[in-house]
N, C-alpha and C. Protein backbone atom coordinates (compact mmCIF):
# COMPACT_ATOMS: atom_id res chain seq x y z
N UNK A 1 0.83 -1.17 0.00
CA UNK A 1 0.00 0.00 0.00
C UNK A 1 0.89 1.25 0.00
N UNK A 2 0.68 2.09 -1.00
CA UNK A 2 1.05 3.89 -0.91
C UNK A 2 0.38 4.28 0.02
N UNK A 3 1.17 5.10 0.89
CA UNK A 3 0.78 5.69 1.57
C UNK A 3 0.83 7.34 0.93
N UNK A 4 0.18 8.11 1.11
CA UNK A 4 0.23 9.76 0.35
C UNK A 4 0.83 10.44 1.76
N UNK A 5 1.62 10.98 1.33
CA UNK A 5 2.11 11.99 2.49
C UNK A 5 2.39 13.53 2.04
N UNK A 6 1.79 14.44 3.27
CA UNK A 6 1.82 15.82 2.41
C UNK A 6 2.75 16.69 3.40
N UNK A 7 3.03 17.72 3.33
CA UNK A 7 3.56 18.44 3.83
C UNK A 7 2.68 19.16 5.20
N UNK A 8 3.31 18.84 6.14
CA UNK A 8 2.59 19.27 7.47
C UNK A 8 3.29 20.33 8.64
N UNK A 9 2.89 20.73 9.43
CA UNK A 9 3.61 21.59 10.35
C UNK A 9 2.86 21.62 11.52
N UNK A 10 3.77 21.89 12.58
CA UNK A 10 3.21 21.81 13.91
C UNK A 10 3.98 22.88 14.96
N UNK A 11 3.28 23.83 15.65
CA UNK A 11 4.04 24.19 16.63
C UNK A 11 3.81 24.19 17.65
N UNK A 12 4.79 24.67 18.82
CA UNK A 12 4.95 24.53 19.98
C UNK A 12 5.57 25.68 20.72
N UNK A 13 5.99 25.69 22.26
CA UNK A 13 6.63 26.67 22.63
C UNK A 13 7.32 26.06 24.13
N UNK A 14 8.21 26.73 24.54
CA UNK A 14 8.78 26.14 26.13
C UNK A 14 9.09 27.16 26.55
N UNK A 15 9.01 27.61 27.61
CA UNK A 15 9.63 28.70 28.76
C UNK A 15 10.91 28.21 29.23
N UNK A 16 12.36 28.89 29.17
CA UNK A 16 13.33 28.46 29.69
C UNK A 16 14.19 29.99 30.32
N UNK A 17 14.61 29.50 31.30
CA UNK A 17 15.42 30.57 31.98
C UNK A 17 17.09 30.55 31.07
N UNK A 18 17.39 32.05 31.23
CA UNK A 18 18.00 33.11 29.97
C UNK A 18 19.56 31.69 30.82
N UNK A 19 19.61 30.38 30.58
CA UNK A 19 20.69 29.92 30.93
C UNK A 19 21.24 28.77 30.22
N UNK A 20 22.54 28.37 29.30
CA UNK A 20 22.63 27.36 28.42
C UNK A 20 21.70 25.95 29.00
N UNK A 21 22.23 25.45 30.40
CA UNK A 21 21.55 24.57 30.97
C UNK A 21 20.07 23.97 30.63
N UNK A 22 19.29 25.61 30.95
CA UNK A 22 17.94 25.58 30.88
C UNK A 22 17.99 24.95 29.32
N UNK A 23 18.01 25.88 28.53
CA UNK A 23 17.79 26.08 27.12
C UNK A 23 18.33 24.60 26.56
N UNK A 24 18.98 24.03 27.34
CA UNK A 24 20.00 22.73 26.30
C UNK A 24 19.16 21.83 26.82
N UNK A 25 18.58 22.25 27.98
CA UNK A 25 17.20 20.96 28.38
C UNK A 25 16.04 21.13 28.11
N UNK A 26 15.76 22.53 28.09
CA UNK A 26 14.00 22.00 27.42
C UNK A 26 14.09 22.42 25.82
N UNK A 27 14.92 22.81 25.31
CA UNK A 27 14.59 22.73 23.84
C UNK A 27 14.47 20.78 23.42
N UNK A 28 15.40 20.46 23.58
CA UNK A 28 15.19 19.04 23.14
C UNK A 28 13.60 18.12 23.92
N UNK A 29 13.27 18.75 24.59
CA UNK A 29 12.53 18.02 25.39
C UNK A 29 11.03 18.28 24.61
N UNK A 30 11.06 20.18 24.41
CA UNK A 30 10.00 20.38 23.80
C UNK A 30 10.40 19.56 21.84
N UNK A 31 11.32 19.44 21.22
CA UNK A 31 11.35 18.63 20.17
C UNK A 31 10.96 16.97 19.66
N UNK A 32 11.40 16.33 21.04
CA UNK A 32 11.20 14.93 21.65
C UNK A 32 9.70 14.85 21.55
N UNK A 33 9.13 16.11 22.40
CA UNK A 33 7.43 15.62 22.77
C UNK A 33 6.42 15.82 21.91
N UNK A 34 7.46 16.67 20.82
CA UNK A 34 6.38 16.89 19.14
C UNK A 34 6.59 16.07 18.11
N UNK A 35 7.72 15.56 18.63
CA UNK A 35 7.68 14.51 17.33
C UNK A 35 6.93 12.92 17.97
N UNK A 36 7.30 12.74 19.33
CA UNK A 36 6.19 11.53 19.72
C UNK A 36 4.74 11.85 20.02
N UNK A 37 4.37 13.20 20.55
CA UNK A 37 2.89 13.36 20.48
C UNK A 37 2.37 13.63 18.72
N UNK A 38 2.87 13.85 17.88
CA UNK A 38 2.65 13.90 16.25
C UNK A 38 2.85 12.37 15.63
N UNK A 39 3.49 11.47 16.22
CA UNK A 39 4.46 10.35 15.56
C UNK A 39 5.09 10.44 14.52
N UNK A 40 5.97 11.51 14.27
CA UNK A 40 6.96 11.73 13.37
C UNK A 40 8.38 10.96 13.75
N UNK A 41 8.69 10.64 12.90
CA UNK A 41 10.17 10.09 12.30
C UNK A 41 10.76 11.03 12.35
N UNK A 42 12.09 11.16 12.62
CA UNK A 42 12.94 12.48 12.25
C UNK A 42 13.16 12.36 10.91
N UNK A 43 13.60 11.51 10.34
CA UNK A 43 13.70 11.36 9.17
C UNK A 43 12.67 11.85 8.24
N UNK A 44 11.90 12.23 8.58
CA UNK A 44 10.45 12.87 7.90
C UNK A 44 10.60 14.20 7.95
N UNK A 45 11.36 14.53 8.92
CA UNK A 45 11.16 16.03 9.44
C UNK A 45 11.91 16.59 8.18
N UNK A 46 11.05 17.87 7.61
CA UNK A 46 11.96 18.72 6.84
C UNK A 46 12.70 19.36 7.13
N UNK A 47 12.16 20.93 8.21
CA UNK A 47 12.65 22.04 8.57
C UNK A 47 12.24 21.98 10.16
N UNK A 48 13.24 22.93 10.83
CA UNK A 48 12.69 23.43 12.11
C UNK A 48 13.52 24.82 12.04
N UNK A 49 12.11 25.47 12.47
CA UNK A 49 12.21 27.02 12.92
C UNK A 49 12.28 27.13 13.99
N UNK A 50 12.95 28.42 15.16
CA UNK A 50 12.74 28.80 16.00
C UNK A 50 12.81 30.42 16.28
N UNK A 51 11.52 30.74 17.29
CA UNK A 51 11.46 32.23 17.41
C UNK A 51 12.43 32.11 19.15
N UNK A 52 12.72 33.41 19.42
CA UNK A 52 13.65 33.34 20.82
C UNK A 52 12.72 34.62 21.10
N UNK A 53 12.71 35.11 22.37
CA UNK A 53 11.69 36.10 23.20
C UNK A 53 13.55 36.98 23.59
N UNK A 54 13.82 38.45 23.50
CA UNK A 54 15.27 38.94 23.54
C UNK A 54 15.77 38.52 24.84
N UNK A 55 15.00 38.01 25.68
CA UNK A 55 15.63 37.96 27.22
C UNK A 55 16.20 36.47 27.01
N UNK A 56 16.61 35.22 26.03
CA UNK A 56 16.94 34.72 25.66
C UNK A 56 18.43 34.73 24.98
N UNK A 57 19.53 34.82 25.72
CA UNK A 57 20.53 35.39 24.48
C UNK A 57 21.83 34.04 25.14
N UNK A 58 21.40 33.13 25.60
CA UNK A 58 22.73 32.33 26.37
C UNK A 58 23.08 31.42 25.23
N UNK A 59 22.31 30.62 24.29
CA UNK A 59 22.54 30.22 23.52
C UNK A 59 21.65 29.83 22.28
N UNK A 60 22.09 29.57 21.17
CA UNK A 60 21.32 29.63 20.00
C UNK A 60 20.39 28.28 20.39
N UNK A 61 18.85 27.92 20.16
CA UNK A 61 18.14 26.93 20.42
C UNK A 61 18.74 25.71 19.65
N UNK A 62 19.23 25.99 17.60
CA UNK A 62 19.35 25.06 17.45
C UNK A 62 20.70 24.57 17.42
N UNK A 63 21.25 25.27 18.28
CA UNK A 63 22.34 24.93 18.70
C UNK A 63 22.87 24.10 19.90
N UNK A 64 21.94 24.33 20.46
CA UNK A 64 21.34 23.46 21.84
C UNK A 64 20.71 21.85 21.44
N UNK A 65 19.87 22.48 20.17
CA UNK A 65 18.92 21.06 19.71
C UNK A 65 20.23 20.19 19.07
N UNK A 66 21.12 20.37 18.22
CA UNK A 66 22.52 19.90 17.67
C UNK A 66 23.09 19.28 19.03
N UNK A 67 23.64 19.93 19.77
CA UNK A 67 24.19 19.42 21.17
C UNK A 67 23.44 18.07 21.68
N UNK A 68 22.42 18.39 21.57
CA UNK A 68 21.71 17.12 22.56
C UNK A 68 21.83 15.70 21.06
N UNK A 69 22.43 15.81 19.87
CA UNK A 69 22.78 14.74 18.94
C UNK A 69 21.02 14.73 18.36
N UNK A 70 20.47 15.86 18.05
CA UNK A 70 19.16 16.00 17.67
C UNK A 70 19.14 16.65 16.37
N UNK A 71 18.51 15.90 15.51
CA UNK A 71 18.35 17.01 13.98
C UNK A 71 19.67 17.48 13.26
N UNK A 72 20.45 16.27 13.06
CA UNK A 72 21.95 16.42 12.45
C UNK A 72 21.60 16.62 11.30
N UNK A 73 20.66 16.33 10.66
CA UNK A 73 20.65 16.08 9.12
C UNK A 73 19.60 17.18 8.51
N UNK A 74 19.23 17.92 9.67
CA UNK A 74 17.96 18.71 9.15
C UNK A 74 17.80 20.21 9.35
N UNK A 75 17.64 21.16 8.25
CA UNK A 75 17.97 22.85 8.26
C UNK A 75 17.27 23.13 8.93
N UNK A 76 18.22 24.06 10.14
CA UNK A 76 17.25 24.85 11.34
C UNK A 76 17.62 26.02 11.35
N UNK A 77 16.83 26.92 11.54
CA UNK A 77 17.20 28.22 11.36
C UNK A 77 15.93 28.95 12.36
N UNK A 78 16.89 29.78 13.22
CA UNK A 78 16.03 31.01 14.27
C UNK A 78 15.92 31.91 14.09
N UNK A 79 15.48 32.49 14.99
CA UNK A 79 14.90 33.94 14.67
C UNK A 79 14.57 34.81 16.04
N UNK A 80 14.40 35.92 16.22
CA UNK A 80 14.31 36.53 17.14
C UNK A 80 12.73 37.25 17.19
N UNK A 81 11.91 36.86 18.37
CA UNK A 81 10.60 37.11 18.11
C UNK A 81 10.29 38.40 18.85
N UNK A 82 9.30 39.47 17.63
CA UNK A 82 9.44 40.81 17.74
C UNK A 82 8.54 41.28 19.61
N UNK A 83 9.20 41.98 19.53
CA UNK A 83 9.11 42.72 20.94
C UNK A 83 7.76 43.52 21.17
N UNK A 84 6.56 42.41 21.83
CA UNK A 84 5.03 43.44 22.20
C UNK A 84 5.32 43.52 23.42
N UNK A 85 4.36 44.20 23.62
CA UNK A 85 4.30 44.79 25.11
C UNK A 85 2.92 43.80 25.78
N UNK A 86 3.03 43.45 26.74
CA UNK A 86 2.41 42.14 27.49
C UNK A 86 3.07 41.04 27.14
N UNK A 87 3.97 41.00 26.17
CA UNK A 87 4.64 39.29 25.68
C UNK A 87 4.98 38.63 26.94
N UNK A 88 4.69 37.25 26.64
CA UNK A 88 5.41 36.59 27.78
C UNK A 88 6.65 36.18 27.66
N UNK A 89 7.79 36.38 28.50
CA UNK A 89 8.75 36.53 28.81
C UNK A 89 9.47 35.15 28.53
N UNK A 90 10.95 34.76 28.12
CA UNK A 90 11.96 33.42 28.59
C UNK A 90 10.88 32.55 27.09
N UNK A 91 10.38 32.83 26.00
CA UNK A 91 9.77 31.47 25.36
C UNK A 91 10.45 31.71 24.20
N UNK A 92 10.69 30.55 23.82
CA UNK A 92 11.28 29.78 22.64
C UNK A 92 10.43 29.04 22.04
N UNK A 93 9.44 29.35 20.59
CA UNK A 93 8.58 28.49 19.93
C UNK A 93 9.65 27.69 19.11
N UNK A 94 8.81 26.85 18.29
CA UNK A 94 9.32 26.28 17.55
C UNK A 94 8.34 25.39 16.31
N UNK A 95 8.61 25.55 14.96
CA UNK A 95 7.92 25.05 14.04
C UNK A 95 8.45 23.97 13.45
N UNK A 96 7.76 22.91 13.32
CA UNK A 96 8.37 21.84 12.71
C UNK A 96 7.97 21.69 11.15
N UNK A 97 8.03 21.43 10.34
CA UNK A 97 7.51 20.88 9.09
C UNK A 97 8.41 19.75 8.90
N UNK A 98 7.27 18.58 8.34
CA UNK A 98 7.56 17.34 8.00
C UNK A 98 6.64 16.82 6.81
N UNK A 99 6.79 15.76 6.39
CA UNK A 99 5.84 14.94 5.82
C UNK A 99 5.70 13.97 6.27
N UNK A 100 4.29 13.76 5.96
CA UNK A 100 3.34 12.88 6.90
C UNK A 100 1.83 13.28 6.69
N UNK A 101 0.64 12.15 7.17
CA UNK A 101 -0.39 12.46 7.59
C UNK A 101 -0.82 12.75 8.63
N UNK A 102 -2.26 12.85 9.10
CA UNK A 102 -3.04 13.07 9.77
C UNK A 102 -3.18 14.41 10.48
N UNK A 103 -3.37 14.70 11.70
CA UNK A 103 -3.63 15.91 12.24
C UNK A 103 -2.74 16.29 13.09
N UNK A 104 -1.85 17.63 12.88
CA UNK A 104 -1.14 18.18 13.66
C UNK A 104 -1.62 18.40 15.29
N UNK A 105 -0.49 17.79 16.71
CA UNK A 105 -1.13 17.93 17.76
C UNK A 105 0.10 19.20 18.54
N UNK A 106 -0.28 20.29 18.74
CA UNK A 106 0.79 21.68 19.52
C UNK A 106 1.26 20.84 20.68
N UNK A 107 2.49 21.49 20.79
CA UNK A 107 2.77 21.28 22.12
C UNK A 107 3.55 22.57 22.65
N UNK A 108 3.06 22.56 24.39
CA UNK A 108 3.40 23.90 24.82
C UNK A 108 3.94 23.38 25.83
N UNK A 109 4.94 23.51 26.92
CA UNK A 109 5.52 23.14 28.04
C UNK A 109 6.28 24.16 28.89
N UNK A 110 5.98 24.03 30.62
CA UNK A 110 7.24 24.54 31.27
C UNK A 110 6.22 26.06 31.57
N UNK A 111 5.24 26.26 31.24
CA UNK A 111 4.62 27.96 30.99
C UNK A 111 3.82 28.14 30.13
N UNK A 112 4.80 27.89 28.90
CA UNK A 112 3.98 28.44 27.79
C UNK A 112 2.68 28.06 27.40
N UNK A 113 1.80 26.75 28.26
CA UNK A 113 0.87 26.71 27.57
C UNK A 113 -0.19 27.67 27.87
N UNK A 114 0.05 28.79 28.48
CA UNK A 114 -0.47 29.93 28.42
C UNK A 114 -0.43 30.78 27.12
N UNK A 115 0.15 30.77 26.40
CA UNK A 115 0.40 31.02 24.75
C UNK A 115 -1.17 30.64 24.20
N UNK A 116 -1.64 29.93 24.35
CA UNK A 116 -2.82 29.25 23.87
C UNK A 116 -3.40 28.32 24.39
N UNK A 117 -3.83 29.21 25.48
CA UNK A 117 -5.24 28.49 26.56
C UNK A 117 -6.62 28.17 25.78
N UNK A 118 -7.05 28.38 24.21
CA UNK A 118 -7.93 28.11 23.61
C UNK A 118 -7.94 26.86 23.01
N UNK A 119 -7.10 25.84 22.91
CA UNK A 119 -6.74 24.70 22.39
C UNK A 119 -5.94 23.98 23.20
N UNK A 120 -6.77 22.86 22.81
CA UNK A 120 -6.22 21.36 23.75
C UNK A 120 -4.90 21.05 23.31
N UNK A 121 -3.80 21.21 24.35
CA UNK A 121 -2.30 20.29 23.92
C UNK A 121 -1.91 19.33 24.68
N UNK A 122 -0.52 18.95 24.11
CA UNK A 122 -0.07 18.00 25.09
C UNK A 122 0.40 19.01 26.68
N UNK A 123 0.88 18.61 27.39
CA UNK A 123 1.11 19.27 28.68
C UNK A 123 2.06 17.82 29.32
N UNK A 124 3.36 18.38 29.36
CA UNK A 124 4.51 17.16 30.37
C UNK A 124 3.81 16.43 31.36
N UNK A 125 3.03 16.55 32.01
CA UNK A 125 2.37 15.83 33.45
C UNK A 125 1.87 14.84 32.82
N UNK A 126 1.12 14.87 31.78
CA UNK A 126 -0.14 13.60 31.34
C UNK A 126 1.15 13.03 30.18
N UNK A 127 2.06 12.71 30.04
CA UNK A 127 3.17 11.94 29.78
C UNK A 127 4.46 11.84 30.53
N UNK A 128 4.42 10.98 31.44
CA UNK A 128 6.14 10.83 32.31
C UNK A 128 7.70 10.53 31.54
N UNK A 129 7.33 10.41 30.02
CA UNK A 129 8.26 9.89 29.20
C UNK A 129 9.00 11.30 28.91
N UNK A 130 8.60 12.29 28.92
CA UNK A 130 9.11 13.39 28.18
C UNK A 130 10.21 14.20 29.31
């Protein structure tokens, strides 16, 4: 059987304190929990984006995501996310695009799922694996 696979995307976000430590642990963690709450393959994965909040400056995310032996083979490229007034503070999103089916599931962790209290995500507690 063919399977049809189209081009998909999913995002997410993590709150991490302005410290390599922080940042070298929950970036991979928030990457880990989108590709098993989505069931993506890395190998599927096309691209990953990331936005940084300026109080963020200890280290580059996908530079962090590289470190942890994550996404060797796959173009990542950040970005610095523009400066509102009420923003919430310390978050690092992140966009995945892959191919694949079915329905994209967000994931928010650590804070951020205050980003989007209007939609159901995953949340670290209701999985001990992550």
């Amino acid at each position: 059987m063919i399977l049809f696979r189209k081009t998909m995307a999913v995002r997410g976000a993590v709150c991490c304190d302005n410290t390599v430590n922080s940042v070298s642990t929950e970036v991979p963690a928030l990457y880990r929990a989108i590709l098993r709450q989505n069931r993506i393959k890395e190998r599927h994965v096309v691209s990953v984006v990331f936005s940084v909040t300026p109080d963020i400056d200890c280290i580059n995310p996908a530079t962090a995501l590289r470190k942890a032996g994550l996404a060797s083979e796959i173009p990542l490229f950040a970005a610095s996310e523009p400066v509102i007034d009420g923003m919430l503070p310390r978050v690092i999103r992140i966009l995945v695009t892959w191919r694949g089916s079915g329905r994209a599931v967000p994931v928010y962790l650590n804070g951020a799922e205050a980003l989007r209290p209007d939609i159901p995500t995953f949340r670290a507690g209701a999985d001990s694996t992550v």
